[in-house]
C-alpha atoms as a PDB file:
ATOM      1  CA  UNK A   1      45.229  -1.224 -29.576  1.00  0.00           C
ATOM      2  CA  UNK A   2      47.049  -1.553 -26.123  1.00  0.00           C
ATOM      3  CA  UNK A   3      45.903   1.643 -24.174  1.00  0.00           C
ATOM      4  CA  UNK A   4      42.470   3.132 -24.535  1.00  0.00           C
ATOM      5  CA  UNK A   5      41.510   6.761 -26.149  1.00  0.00           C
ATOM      6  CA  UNK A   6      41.398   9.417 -23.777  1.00  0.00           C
ATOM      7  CA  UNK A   7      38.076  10.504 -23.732  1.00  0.00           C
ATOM      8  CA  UNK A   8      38.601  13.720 -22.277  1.00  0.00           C
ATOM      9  CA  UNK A   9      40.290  14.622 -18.926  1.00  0.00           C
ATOM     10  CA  UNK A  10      37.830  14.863 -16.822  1.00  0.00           C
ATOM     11  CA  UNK A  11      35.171  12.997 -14.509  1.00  0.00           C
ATOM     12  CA  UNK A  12      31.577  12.521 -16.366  1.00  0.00           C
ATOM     13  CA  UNK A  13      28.825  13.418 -13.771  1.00  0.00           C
ATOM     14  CA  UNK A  14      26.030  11.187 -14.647  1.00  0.00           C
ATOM     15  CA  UNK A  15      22.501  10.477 -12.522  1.00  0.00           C
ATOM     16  CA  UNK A  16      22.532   6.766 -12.280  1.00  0.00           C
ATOM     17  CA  UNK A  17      18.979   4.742 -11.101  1.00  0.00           C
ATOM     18  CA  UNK A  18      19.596   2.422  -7.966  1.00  0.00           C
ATOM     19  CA  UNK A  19      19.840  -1.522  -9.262  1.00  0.00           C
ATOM     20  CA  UNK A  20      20.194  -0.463 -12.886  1.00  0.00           C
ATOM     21  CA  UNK A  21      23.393  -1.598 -14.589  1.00  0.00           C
ATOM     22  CA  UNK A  22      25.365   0.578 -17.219  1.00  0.00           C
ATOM     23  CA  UNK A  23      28.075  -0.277 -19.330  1.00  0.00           C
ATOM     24  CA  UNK A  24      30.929   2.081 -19.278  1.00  0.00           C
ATOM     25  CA  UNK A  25      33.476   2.319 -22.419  1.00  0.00           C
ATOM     26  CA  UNK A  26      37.021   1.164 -21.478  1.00  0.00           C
ATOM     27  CA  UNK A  27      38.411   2.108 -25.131  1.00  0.00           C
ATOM     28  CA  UNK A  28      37.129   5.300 -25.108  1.00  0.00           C
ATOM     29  CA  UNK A  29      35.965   4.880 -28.914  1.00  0.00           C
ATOM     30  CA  UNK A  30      32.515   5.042 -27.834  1.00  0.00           C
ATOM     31  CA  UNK A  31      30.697   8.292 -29.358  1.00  0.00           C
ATOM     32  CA  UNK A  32      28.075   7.993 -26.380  1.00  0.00           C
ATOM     33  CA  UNK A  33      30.556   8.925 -23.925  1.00  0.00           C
ATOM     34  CA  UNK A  34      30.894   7.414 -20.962  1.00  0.00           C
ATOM     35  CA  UNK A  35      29.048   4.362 -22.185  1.00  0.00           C
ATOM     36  CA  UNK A  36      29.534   1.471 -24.779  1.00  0.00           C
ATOM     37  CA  UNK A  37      28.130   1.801 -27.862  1.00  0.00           C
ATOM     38  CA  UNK A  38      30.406  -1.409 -29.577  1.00  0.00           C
ATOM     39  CA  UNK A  39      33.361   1.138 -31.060  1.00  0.00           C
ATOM     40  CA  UNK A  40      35.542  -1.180 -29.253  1.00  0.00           C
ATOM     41  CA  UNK A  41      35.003  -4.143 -31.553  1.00  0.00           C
ATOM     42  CA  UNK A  42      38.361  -5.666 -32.782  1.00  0.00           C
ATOM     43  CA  UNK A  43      40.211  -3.689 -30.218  1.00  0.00           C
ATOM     44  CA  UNK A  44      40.491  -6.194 -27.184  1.00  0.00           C
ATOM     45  CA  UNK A  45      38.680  -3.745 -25.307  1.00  0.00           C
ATOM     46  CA  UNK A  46      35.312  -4.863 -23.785  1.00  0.00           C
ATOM     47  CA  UNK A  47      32.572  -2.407 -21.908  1.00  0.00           C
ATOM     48  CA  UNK A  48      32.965  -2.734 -17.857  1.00  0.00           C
ATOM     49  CA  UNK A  49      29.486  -3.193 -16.212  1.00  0.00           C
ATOM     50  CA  UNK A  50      28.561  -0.850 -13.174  1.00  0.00           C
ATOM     51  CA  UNK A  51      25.419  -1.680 -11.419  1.00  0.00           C
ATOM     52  CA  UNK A  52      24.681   1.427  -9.033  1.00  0.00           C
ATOM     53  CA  UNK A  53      23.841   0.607  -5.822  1.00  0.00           C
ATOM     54  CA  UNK A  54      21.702   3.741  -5.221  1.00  0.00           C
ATOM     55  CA  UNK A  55      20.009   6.803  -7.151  1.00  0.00           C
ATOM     56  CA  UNK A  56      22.099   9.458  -7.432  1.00  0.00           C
ATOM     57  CA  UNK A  57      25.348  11.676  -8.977  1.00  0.00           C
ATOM     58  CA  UNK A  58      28.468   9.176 -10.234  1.00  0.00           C
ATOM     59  CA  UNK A  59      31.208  10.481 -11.878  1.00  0.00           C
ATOM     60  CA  UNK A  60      32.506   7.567 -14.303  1.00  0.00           C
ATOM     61  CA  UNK A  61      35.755   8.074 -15.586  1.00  0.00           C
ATOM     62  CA  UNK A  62      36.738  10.107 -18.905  1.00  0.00           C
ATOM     63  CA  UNK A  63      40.643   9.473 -19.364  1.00  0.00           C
ATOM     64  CA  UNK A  64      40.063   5.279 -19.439  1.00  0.00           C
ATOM     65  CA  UNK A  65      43.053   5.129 -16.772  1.00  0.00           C
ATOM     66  CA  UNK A  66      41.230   5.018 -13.722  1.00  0.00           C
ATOM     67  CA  UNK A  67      42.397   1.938 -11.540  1.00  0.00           C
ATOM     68  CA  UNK A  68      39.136   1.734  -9.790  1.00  0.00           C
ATOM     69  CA  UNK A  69      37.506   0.641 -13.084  1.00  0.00           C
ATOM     70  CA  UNK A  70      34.282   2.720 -14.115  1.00  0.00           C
ATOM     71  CA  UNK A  71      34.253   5.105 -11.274  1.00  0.00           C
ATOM     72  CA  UNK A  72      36.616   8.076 -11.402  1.00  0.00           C
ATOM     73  CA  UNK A  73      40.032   7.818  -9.224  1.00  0.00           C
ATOM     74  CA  UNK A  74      41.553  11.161 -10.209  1.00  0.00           C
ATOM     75  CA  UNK A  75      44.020   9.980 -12.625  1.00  0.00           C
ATOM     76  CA  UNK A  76      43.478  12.042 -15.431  1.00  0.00           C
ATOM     77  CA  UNK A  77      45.617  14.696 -13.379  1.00  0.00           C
ATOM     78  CA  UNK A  78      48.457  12.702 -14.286  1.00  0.00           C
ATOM     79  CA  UNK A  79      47.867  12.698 -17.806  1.00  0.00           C
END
């Protein structure tokens, strides 16, 4: 597999806990959307980790393109 799933096109909104670390699918296999749940296995895909530096509203990326890894950069309005 050489480019992830597209997830959907669209920013997931998710309240995140300050110092607590989640791992975000890259593949976009993962039925517990946005995070891993190891659908990426055998793929060459691997879970990004995103610690969040305070408690709050992040909106991790749902298209897997985003060049600012977990977070969401707006490129799914290219897609």
């Amino acid at each position: 597999m050489n480019d992830p799933v597209i997830a959907q096109k669209s920013p997931c909104p998710v309240n995140v806990e300050a110092g607590k670390t989640y791992a975000w699918c890259s593949c976009g296999l993962s039925k517990n959307q946005p995070f891993c749940d190891g659908s990426h296995k055998g793929t060459g895909f691997s879970p990004t980790m995103y610690t969040a530096e305070k408690t709050g509203t992040v909106y991790f990326c749902g298209c897997k393109h985003s060049k600012t890894g977990a977070t969401c950069d707006g490129s799914h309005k290219a897609l």
